[in-house]
C-alpha atoms as a PDB file:
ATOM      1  CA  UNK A   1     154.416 174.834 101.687  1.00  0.00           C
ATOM      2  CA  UNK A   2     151.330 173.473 103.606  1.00  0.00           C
ATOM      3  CA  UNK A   3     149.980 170.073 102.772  1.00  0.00           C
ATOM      4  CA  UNK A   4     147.104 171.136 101.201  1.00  0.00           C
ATOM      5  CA  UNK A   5     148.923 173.089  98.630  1.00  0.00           C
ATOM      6  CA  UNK A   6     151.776 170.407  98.545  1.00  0.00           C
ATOM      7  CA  UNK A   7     148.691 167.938  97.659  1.00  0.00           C
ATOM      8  CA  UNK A   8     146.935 170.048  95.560  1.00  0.00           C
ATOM      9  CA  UNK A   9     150.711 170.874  93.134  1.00  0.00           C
ATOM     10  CA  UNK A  10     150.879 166.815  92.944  1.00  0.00           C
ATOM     11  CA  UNK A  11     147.482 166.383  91.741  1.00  0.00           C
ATOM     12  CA  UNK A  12     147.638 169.253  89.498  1.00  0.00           C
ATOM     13  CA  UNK A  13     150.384 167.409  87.729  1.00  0.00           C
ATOM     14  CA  UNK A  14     148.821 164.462  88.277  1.00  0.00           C
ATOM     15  CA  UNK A  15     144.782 164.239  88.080  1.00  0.00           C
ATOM     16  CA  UNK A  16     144.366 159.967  88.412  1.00  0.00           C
ATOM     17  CA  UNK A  17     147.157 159.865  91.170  1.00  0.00           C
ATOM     18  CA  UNK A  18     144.478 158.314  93.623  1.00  0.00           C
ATOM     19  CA  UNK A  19     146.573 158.152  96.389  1.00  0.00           C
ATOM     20  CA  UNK A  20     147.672 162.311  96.510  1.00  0.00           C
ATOM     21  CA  UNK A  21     143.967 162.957  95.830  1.00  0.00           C
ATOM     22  CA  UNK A  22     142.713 160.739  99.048  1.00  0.00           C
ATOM     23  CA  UNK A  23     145.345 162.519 101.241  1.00  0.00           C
ATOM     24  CA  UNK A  24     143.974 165.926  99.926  1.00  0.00           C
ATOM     25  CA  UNK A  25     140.410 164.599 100.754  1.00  0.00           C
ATOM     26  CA  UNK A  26     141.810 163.810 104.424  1.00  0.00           C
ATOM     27  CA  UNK A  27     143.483 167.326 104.137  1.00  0.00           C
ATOM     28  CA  UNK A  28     140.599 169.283 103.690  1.00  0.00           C
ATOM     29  CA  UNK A  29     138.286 166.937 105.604  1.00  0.00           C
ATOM     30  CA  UNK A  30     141.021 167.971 108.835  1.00  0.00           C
ATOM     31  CA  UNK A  31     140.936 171.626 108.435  1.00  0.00           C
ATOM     32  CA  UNK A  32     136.455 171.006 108.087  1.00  0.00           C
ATOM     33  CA  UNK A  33     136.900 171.799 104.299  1.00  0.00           C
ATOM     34  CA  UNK A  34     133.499 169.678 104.194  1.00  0.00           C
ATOM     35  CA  UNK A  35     132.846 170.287 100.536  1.00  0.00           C
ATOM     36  CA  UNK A  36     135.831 170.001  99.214  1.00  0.00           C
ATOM     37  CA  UNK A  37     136.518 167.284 101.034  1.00  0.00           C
ATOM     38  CA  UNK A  38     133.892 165.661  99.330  1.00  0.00           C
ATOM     39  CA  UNK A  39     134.356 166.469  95.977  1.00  0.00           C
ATOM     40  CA  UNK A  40     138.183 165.308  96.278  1.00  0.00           C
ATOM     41  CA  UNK A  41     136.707 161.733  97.178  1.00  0.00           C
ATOM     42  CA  UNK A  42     134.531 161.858  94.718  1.00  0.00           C
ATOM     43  CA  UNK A  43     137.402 162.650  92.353  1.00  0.00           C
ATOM     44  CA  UNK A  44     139.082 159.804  93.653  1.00  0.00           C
ATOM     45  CA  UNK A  45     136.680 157.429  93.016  1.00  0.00           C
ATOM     46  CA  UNK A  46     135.826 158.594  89.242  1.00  0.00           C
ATOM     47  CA  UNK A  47     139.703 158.255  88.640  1.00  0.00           C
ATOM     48  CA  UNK A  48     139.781 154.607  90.389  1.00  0.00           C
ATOM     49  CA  UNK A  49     136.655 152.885  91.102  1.00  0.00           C
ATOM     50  CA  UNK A  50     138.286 150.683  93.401  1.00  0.00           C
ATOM     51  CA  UNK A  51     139.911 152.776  95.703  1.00  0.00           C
ATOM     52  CA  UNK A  52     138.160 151.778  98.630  1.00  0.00           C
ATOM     53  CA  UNK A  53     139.275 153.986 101.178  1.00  0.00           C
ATOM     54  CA  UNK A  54     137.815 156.632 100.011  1.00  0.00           C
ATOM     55  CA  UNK A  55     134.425 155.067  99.502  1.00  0.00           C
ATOM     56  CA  UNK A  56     134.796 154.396 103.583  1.00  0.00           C
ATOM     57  CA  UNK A  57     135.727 158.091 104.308  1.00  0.00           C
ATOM     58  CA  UNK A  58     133.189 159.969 102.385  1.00  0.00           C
ATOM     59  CA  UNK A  59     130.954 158.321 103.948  1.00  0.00           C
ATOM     60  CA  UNK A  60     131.778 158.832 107.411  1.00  0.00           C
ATOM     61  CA  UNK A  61     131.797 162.867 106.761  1.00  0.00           C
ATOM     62  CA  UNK A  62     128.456 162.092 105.329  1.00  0.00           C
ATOM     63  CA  UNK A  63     127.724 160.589 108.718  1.00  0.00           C
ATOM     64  CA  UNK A  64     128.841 163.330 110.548  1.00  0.00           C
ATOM     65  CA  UNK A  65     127.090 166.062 108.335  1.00  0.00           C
ATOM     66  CA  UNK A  66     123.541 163.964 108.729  1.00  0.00           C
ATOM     67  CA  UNK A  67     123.358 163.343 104.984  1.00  0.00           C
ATOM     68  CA  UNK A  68     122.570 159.569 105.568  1.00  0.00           C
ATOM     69  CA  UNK A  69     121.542 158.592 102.542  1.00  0.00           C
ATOM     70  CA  UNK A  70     124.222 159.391 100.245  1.00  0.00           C
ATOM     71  CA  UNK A  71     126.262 157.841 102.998  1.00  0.00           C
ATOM     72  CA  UNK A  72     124.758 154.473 102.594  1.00  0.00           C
ATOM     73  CA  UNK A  73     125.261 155.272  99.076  1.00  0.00           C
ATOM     74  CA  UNK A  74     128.725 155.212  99.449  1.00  0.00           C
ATOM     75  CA  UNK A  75     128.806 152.420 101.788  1.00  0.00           C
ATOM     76  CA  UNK A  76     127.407 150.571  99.002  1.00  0.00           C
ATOM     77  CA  UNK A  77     130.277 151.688  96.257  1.00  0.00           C
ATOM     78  CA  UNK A  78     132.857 151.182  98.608  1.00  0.00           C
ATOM     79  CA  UNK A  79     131.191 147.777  99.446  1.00  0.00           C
ATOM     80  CA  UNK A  80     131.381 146.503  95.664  1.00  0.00           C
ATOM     81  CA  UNK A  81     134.546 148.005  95.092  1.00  0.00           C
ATOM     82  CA  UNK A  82     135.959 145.837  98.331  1.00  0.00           C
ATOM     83  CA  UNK A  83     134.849 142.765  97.246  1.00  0.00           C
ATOM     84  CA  UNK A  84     136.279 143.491  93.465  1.00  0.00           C
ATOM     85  CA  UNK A  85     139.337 143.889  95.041  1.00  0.00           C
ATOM     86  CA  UNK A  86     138.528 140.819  97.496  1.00  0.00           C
ATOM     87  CA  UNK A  87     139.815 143.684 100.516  1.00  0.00           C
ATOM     88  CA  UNK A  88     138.108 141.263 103.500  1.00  0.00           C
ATOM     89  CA  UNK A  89     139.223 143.555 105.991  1.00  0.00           C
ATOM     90  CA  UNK A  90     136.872 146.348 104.472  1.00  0.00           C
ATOM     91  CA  UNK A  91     134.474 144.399 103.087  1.00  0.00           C
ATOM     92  CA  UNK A  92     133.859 144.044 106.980  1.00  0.00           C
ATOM     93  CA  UNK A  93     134.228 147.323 107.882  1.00  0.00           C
ATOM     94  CA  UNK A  94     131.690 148.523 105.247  1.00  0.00           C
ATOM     95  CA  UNK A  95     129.319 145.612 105.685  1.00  0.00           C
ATOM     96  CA  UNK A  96     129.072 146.661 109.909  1.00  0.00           C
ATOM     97  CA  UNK A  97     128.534 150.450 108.837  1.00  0.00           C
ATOM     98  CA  UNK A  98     126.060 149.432 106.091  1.00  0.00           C
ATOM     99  CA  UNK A  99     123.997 147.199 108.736  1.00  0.00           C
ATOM    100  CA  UNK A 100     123.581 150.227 110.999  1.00  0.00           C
ATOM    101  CA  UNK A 101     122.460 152.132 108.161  1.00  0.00           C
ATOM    102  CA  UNK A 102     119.919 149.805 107.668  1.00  0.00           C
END
């Protein structure tokens, strides 16, 4: 079984388990599944709002497909949900990508 479809059984059985559904984001993200990709982070975030990696990922395929403004959107969320979670390490990470969004 591939890892997409090993991914995609778990989170079947499992819809909030935030951690199968980021690596299923990554998954499609690898293979240039763009959308998907996308909506799996999305996912993510709707089933834990402080799961800050993906926040941080979405937005750098935003980057990449020139959709800049929903990037910095994301930046933002994933931003708020580092400092919830008092993540420093991201919080600094998201704070340099935000600034050269700005």
């Amino acid at each position: 079984m591939d890892r997409i479809a090993a991914l995609s059984e778990i989170v079947q059985m499992n819809p909030a388990d935030s951690f199968a559904r980021y690596g299923l984001a990554m998954a499609y993200a690898a293979e240039g599944r763009n959308d998907e990709a996308l909506a799996e982070y999305t996912q993510t975030t709707e089933h834990n709002a402080d799961y800050v990696p993906a926040y941080q990922m979405s937005a750098q395929l935003l980057l990449k497909l020139g959709r800049t403004a929903e990037a910095k959107a994301r930046v933002e969320a994933g931003l708020a949900a580092a400092e919830r979670t008092h993540n420093a390490h991201a919080q600094s990470e998201l704070g340099a990508m935000l600034d050269e969004l700005s």
